[in-house]
Protein backbone atom coordinates (compact mmCIF):
# COMPACT_ATOMS: atom_id res chain seq x y z
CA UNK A 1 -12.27 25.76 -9.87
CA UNK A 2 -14.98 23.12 -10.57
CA UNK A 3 -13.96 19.51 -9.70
CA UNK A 4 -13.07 17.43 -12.37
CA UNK A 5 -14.75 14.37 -14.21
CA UNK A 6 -13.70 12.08 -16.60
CA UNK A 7 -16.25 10.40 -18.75
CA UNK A 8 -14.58 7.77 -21.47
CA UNK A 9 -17.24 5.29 -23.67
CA UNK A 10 -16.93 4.82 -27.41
CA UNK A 11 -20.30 5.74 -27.91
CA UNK A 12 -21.67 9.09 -29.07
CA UNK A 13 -24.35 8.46 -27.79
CA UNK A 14 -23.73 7.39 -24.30
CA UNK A 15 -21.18 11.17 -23.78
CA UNK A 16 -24.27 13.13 -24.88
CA UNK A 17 -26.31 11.67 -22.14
CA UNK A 18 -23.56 12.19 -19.82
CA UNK A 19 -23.50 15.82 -20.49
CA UNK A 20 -27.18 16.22 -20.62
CA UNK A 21 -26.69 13.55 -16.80
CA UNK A 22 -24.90 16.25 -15.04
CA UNK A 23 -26.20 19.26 -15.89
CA UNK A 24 -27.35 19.55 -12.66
CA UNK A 25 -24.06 19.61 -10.98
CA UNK A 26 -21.32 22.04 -11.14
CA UNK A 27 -18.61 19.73 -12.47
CA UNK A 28 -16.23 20.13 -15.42
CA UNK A 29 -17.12 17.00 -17.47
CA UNK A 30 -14.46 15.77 -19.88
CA UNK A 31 -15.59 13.78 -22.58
CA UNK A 32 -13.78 10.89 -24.36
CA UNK A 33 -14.14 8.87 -26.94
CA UNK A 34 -11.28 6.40 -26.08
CA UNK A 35 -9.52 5.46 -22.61
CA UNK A 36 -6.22 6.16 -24.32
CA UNK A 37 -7.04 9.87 -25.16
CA UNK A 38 -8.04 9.66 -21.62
CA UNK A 39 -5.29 8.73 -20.23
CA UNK A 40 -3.06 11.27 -21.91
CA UNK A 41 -5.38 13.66 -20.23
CA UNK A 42 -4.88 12.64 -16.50
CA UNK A 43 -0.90 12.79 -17.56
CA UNK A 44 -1.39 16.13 -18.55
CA UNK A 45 -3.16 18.03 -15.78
CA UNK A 46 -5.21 18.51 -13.10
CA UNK A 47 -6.37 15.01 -11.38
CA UNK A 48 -10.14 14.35 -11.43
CA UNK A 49 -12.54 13.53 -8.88
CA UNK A 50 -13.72 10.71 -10.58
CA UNK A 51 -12.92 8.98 -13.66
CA UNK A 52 -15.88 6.91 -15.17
CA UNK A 53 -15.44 4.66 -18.03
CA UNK A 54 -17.23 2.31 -20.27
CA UNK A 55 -15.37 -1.44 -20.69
CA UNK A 56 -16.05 -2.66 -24.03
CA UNK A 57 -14.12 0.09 -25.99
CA UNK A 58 -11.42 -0.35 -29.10
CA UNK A 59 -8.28 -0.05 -28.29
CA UNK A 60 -7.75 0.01 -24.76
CA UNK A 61 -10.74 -1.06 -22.50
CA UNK A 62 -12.01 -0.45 -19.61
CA UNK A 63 -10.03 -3.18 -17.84
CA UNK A 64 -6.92 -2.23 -19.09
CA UNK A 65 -7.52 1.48 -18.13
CA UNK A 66 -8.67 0.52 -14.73
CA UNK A 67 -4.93 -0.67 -14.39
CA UNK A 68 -3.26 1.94 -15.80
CA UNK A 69 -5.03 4.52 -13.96
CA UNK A 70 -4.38 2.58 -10.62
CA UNK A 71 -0.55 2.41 -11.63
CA UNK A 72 -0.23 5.60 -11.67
CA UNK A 73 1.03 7.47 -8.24
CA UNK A 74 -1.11 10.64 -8.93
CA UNK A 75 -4.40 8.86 -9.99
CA UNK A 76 -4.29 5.30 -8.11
CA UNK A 77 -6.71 6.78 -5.56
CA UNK A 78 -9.59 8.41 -7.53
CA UNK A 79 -12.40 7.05 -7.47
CA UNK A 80 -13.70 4.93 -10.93
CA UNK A 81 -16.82 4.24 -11.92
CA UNK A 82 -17.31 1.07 -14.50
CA UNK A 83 -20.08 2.02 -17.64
CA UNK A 84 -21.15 -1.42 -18.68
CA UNK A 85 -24.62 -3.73 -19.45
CA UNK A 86 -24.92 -6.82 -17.19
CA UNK A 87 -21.67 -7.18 -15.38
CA UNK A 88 -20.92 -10.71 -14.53
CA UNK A 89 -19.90 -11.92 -10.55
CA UNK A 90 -16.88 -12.58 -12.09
CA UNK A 91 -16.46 -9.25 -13.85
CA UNK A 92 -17.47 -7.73 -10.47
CA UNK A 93 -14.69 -9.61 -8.86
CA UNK A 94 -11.82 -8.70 -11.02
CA UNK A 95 -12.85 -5.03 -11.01
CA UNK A 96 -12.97 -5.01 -7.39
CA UNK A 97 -9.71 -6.17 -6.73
CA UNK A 98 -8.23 -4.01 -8.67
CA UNK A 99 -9.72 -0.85 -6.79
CA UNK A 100 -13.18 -0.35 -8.84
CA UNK A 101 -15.45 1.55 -6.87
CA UNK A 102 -18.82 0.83 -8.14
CA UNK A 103 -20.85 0.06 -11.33
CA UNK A 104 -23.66 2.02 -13.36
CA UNK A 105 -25.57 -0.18 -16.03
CA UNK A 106 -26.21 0.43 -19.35
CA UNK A 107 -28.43 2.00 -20.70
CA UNK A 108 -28.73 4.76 -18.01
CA UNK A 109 -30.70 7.22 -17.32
CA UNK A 110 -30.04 10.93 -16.23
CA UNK A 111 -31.66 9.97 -12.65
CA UNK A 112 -28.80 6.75 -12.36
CA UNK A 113 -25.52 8.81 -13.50
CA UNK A 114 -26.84 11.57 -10.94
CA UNK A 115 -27.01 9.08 -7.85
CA UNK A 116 -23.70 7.68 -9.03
CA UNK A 117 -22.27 11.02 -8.68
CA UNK A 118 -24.38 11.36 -5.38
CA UNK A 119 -22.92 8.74 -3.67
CA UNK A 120 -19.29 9.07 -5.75
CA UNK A 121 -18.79 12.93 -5.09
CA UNK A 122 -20.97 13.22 -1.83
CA UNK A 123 -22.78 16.24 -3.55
């Protein structure tokens, strides 16, 4: 079974570069164009390897699924990965303490999301 990833960003855009990102890895990339679609996802089946998610989204954003996710008993330890353009010290800070493991900046290119994964997934 491939490990799985969650991708989550409003954009279109930014999941089609995602999918053409990884293509290099064997990884079963789920796609989602809101955190709360998302979420029903990781309460509905296998636990991912790595969740990563944009912050600016409608509905609920990335800050608010970054708590959620690290409520919950069967995902509070995967690792999360924070999709976002010029994150502020303070943004940094908040996101760390609540168990964000690292950053990639927007716009990104298929060389950044596959060192992300590098260093994430240790492939």
């Amino acid at each position: 079974m491939l490990p799985k990833v969650i991708f989550v960003d409003d954009s279109e855009l930014i999941l089609e570069a995602a999918k053409e990102g990884v293509l290099p890895f064997s990884i079963d990339l789920r796609t989602f164009s809101g955190a709360d679609e998302a979420y029903e996802d990781l309460n509905n089946g296998e636990v991912p390897k790595l969740i990563i998610t944009d912050l600016n989204m409608p509905g609920m954003n990335g800050y608010e699924f970054l708590d959620k996710i690290r409520e919950n008993s069967s995902t509070k330890n995967v690792p999360i990965l924070m999709v976002t353009d010029k994150p502020s010290d303070q943004m940094k800070a908040y996101c760390k303490k609540r168990g964000l493991t690292g950053w990639i900046h927007k716009p990104f290119s298929n060389h950044d999301l596959q060192m992300a994964l590098k260093r994430v997934m240790r492939f």
